[in-house]
Protein backbone atom coordinates (compact mmCIF):
# COMPACT_ATOMS: atom_id res chain seq x y z
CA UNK A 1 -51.01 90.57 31.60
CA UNK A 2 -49.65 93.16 29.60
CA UNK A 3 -47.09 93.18 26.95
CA UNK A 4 -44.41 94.73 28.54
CA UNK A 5 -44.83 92.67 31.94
CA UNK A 6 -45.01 89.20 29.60
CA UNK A 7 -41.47 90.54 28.35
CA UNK A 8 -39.99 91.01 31.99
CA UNK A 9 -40.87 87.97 32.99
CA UNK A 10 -39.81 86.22 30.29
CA UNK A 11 -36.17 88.23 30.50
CA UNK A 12 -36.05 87.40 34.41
CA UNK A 13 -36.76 83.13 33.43
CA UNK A 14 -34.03 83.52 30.91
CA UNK A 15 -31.30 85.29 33.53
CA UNK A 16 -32.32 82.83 36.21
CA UNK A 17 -31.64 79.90 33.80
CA UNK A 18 -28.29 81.57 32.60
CA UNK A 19 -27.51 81.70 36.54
CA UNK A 20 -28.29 78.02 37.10
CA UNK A 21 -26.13 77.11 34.08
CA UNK A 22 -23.02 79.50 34.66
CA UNK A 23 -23.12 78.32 38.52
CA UNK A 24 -22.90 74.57 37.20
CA UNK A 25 -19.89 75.76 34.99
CA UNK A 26 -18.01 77.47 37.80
CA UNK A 27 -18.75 75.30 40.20
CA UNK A 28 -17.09 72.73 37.73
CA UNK A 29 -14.33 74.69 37.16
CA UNK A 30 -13.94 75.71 41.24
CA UNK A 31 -13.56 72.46 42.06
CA UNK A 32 -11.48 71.11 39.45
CA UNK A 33 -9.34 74.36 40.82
CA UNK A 34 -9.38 72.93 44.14
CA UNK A 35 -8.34 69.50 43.34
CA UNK A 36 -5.49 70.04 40.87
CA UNK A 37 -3.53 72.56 43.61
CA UNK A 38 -1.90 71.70 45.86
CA UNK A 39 -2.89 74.65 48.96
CA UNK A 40 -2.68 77.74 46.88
CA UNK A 41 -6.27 77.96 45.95
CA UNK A 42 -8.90 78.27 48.83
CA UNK A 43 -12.63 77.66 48.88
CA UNK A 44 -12.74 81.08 49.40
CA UNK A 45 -11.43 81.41 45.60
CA UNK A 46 -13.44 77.93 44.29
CA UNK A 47 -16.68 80.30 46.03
CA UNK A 48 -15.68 82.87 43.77
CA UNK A 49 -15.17 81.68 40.43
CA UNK A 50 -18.79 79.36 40.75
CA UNK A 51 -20.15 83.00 41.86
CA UNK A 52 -18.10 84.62 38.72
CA UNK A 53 -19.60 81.71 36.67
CA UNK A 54 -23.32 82.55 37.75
CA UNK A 55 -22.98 86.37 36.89
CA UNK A 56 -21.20 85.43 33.29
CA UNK A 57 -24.21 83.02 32.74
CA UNK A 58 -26.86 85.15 33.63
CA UNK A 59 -24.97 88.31 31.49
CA UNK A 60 -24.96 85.63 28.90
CA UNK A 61 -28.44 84.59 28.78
CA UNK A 62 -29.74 87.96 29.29
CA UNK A 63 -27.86 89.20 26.23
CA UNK A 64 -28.62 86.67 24.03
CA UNK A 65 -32.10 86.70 24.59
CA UNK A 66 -32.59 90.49 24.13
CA UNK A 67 -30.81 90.16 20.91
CA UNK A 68 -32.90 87.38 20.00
CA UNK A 69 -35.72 89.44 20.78
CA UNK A 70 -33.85 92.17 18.63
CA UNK A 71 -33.82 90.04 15.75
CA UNK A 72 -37.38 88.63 16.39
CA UNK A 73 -39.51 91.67 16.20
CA UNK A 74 -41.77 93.22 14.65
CA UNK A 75 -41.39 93.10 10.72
CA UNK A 76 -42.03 96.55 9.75
């Protein structure tokens, strides 16, 4: 495997681990929404902040590790 294809899988496990994490978060947070209202929050809007929570954890991840990567390289 080349190089290049070692560093796009490695970027795709780090996103899909960001995912996991940021969909445990919102789905924390969407359901502590839906049991401190009282009718004015949905599970329409619960569904949306755990899907808010994956995309902010993947962005996370995915950041983090290309600046880690950033910082990692080569020493020239």
């Amino acid at each position: 495997m080349r190089e290049s294809d070692k560093e796009k899988v490695e970027a795709a496990a780090v996103t899909s681990v960001g995912a996991g994490v940021g969909t445990a978060g919102g789905a924390t947070v969407g359901v502590l929404e839906l049991a401190a209202t009282t009718g004015t929050v949905t599970a329409l809007s619960a569904g949306v902040v755990i899907g808010l929570g994956a995309l902010a954890g993947a962005a996370t991840f995915f950041l983090g590790y290309k600046a880690y990567r950033r910082l990692k390289g080569p020493k020239s």
